[in-house]
Protein backbone atom coordinates (compact mmCIF):
# COMPACT_ATOMS: atom_id res chain seq x y z
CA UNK A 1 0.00 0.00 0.00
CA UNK A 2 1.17 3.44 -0.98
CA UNK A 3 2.15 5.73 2.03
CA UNK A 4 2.53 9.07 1.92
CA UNK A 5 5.51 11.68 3.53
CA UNK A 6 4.01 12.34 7.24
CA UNK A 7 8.05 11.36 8.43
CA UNK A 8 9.61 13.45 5.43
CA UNK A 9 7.83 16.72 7.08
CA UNK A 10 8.72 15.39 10.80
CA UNK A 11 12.19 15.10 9.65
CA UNK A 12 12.36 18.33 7.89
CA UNK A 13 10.77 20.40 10.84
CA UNK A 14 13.37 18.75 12.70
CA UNK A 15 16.19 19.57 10.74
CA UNK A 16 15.21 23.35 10.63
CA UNK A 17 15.30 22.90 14.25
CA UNK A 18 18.48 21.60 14.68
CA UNK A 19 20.06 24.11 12.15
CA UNK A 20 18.32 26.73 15.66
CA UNK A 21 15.77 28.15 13.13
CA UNK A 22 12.30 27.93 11.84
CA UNK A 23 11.30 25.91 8.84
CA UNK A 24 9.95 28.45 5.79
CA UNK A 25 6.25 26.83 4.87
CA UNK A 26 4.77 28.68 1.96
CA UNK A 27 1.15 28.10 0.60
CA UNK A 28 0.16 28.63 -2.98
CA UNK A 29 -2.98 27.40 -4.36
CA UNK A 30 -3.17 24.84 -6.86
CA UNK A 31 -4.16 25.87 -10.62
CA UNK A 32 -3.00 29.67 -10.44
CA UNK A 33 -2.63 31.29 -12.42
CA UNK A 34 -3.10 27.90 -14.46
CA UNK A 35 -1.68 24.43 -13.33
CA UNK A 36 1.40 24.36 -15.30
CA UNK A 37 1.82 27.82 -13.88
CA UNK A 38 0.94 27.02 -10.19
CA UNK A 39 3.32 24.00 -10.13
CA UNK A 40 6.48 26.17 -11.67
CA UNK A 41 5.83 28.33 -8.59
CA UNK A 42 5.54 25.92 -6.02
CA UNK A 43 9.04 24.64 -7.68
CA UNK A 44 10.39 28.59 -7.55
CA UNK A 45 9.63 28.72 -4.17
CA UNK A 46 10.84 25.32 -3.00
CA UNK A 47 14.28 27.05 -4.93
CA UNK A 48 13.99 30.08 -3.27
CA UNK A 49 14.90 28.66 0.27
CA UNK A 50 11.18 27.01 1.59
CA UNK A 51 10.88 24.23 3.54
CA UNK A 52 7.23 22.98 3.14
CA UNK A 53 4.57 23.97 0.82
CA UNK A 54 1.41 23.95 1.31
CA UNK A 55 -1.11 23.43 -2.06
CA UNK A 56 -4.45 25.18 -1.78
CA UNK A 57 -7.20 23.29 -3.03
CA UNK A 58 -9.21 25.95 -4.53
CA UNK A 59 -12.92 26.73 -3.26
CA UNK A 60 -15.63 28.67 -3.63
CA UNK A 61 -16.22 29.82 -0.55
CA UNK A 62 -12.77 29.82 1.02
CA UNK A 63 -14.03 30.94 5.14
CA UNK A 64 -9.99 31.78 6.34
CA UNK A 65 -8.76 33.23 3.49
CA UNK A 66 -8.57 36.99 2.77
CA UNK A 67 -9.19 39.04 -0.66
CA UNK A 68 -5.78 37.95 -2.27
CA UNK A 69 -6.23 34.13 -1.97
CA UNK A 70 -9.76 34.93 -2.47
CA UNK A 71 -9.12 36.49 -5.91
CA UNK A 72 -6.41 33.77 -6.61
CA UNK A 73 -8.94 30.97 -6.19
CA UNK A 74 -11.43 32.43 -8.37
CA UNK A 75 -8.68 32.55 -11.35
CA UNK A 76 -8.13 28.87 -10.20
CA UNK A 77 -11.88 27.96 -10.29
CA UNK A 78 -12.22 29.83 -14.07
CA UNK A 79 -9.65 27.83 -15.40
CA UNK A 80 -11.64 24.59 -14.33
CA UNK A 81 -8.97 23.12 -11.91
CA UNK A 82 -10.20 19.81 -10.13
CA UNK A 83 -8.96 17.59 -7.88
CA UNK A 84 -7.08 15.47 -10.01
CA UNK A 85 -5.01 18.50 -10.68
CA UNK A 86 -3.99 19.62 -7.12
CA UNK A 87 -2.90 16.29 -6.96
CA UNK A 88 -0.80 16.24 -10.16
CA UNK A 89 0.99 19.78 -8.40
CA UNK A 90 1.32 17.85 -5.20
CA UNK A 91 3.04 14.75 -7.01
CA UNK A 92 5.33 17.23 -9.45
CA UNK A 93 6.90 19.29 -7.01
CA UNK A 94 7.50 16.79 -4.54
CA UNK A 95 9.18 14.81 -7.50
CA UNK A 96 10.92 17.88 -8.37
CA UNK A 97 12.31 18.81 -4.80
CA UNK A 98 12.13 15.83 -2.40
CA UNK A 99 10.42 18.32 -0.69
CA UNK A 100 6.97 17.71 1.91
CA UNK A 101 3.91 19.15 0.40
CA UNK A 102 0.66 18.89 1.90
CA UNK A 103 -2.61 19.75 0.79
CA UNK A 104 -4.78 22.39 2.53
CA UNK A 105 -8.52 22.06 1.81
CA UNK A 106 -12.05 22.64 3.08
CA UNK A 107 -13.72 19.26 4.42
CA UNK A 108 -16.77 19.67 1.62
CA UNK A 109 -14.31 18.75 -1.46
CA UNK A 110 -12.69 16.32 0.77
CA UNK A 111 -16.28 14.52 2.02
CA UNK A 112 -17.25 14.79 -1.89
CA UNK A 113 -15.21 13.43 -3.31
CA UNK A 114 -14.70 10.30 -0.41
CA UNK A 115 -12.30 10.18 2.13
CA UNK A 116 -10.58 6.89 1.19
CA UNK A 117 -10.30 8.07 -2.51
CA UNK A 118 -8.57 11.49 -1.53
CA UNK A 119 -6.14 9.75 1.01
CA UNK A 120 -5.42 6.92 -1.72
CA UNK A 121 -4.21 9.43 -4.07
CA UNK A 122 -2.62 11.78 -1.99
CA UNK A 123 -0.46 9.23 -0.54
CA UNK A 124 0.42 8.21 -4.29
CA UNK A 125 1.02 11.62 -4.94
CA UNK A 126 4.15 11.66 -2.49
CA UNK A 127 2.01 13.99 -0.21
CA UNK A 128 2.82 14.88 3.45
CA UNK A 129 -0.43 15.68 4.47
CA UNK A 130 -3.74 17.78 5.33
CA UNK A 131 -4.20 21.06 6.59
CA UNK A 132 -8.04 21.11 7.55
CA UNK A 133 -8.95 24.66 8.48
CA UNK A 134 -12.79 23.63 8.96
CA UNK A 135 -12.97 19.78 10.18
CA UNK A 136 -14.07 20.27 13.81
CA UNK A 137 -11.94 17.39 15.59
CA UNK A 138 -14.33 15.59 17.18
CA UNK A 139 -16.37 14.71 13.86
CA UNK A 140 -12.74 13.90 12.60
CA UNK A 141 -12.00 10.38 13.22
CA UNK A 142 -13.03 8.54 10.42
CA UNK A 143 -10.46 10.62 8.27
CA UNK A 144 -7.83 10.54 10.63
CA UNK A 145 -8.07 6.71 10.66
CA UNK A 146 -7.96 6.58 6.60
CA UNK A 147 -5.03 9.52 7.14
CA UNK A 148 -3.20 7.27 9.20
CA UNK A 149 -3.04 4.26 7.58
CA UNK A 150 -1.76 5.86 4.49
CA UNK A 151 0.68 7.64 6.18
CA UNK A 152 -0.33 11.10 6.15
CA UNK A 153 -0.29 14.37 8.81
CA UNK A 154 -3.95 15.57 9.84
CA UNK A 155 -3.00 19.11 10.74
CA UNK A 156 -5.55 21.48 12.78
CA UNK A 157 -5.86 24.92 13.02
CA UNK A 158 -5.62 26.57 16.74
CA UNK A 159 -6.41 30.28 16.97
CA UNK A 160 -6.01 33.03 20.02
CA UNK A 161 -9.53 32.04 20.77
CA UNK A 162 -8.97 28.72 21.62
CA UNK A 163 -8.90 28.11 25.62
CA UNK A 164 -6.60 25.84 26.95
CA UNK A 165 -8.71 22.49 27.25
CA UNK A 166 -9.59 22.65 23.54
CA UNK A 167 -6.17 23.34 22.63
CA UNK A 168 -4.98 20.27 24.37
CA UNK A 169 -8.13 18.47 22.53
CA UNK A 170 -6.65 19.50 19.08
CA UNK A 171 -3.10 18.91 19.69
CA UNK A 172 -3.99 15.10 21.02
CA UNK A 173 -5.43 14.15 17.77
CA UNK A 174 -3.11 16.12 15.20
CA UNK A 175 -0.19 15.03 14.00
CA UNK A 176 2.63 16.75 12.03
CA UNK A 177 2.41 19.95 13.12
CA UNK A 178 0.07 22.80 14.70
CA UNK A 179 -1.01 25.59 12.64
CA UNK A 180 -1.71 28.65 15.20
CA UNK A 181 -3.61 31.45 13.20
CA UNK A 182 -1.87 34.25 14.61
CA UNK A 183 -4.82 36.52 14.96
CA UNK A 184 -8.73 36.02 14.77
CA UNK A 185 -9.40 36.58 11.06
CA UNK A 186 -8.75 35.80 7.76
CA UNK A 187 -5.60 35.58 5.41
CA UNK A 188 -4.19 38.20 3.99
CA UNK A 189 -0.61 40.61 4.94
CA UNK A 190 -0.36 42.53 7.94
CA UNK A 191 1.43 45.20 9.37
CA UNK A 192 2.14 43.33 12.82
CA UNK A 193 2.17 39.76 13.76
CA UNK A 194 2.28 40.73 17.20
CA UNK A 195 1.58 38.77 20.76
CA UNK A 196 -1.45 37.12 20.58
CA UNK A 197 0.50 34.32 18.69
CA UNK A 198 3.63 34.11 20.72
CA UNK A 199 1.11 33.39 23.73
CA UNK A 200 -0.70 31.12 21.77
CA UNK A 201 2.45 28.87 20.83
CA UNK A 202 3.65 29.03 23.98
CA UNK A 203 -0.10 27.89 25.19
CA UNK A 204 0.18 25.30 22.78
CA UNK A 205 3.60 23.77 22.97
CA UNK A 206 2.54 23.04 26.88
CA UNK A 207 0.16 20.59 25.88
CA UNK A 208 2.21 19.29 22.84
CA UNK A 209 5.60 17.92 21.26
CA UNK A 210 4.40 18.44 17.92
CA UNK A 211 6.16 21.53 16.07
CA UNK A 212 3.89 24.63 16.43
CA UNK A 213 3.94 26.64 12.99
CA UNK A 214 2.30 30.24 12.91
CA UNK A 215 0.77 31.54 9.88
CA UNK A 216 -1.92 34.49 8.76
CA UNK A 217 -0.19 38.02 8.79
CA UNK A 218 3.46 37.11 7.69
CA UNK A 219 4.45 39.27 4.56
CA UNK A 220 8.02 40.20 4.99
CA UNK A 221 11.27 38.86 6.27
CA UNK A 222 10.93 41.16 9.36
CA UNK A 223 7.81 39.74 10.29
CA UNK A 224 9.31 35.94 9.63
CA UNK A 225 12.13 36.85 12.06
CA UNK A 226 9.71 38.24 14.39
CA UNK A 227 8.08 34.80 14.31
CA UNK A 228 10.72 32.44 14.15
CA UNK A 229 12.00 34.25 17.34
CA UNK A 230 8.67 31.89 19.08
CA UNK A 231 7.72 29.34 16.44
CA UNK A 232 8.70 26.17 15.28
CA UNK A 233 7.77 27.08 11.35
CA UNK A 234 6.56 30.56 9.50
CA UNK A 235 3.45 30.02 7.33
CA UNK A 236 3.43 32.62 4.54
CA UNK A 237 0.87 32.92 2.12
CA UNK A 238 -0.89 35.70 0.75
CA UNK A 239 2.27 38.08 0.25
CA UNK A 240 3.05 35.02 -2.58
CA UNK A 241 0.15 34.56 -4.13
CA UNK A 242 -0.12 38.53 -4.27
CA UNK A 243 3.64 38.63 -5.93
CA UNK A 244 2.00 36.58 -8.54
CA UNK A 245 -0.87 39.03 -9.16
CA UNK A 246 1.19 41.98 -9.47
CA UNK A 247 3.26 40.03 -12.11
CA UNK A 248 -0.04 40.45 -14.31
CA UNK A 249 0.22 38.03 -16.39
CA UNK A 250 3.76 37.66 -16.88
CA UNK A 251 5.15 33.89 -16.10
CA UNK A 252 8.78 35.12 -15.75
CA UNK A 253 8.34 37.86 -13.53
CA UNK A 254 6.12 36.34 -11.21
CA UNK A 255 8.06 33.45 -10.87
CA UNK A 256 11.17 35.08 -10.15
CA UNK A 257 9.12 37.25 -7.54
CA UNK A 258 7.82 34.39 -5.85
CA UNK A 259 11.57 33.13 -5.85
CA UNK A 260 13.25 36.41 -4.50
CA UNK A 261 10.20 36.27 -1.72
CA UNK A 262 11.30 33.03 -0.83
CA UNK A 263 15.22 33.49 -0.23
CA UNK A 264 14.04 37.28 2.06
CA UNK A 265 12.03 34.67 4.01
CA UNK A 266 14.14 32.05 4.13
CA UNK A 267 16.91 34.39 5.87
CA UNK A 268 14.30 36.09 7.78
CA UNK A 269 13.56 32.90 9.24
CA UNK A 270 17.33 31.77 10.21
CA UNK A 271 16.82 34.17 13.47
CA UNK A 272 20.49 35.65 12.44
CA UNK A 273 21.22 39.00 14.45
């Protein structure tokens, strides 16, 4: 039975620890500006100095995510992408890189389409994993058993709001790591990560061992060294995806963008004085 890359991602969130930094996860989604196009970025990235990408699976009505991703999905959506297609990016840039990718998604595509089906092919993609920004954990089990088996990461999302008991109910069940939203919102850039999040990793890691990673608001490398200074990984997304936009069109350009974002981050994120 195909398995998927759960220990490639433990191992390389380990590795960025022991190098005394914070791994670089970047999320693009899949089919944007068209497949071919989505997957060369993932690939630019991955060059650029990330550690992890995350592939959006595009949606209609994306709840977390802010204008940019927002606008980036709809272009995705237009184009007709399809599941079959996030997992072709998935399997091409991990073949490309080595690299862990993971899928994030909405539960509704996922509980479409059939749980066993989507964990079957991720797992033959070469994928890591599952960010599930929506799955409430205690109607999760049935997934995290397929997940399991086929060796991928169920990854929850924790947010300021989240008291301590339900933290510790999360962080039980997940596996890979924990994605902290670093403020009660949606995606998109901001001008200050701020303290809410370096309370809620530290809230988190007391219940845990698993690597907490801190995304929503990161745009710049000052804001990645801000929160690799507290965080076990640095989840940028929108300040990507918008890189792409401004390219307007042109492959090149954006694609270089994306890969200049990528190396800022990557030293941002190496907590050098």
């Amino acid at each position: 039975m195909t398995t998927g890359n759960i220990q490639l991602l433990g191992d390389t969130l380990a590795k960025a620890k022991a190098e005394d930094r914070a791994a670089l996860i970047a999320y693009l989604p899949a089919g944007f500006p068209t497949v071919d196009g989505g997957i060369a970025a993932i690939k630019a990235v991955f060059d650029g100095g990330a550690d992890v990408v995350e592939v959006g699976l595009p949606h209609s009505d994306p709840v977390l995510d802010g204008p940019v991703i927002q606008t980036a999905d709809d272009i995705a959506l237009r184009g007709g992408v399809k599941i079959a297609d996030v997992m072709r990016t998935v399997r091409e840039a991990h073949e490309a890189t080595g690299k862990p990718v993971l899928v994030m998604t909405y539960w509704n595509p996922i509980d479409r389409y059939g749980i066993e089906r989507f964990t079957e092919e991720l797992a033959a993609a070469g994928g890591a994993g599952c960010i599930l920004p929506d799955l409430p954990v205690q109607e999760s089990a049935v997934w995290r058993e397929h997940a399991d088996k086929r060796g991928l990461a169920t990854v929850f999302v924790v947010a300021p709001s989240s008291k301590d008991e339900r933290l510790a109910t999360i962080t039980s069940v997940g596996s890979g790591f924990v994605y902290a939203a670093s403020l009660m919102g949606v995606t998109g850039t901001r001008a200050s990560v701020g303290e809410q999040a370096a309370d809620l990793v530290r809230r988190t890691r007391a219940t845990s061992e698993l690597p907490v990673c801190v995304g929503l608001g990161v745009s710049d490398a000052a804001q990645a060294k801000e929160v690799a200074s507290f965080a076990d990984g640095v989840i940028v997304g929108s300040a990507f995806v918008k890189r792409i936009l401004d390219a307007d069109g042109d492959e090149a350009a954006g694609l270089a963008a994306v890969r200049e974002l990528a190396g800022e981050l990557a030293q941002g994120v190496r907590r050098v004085p």
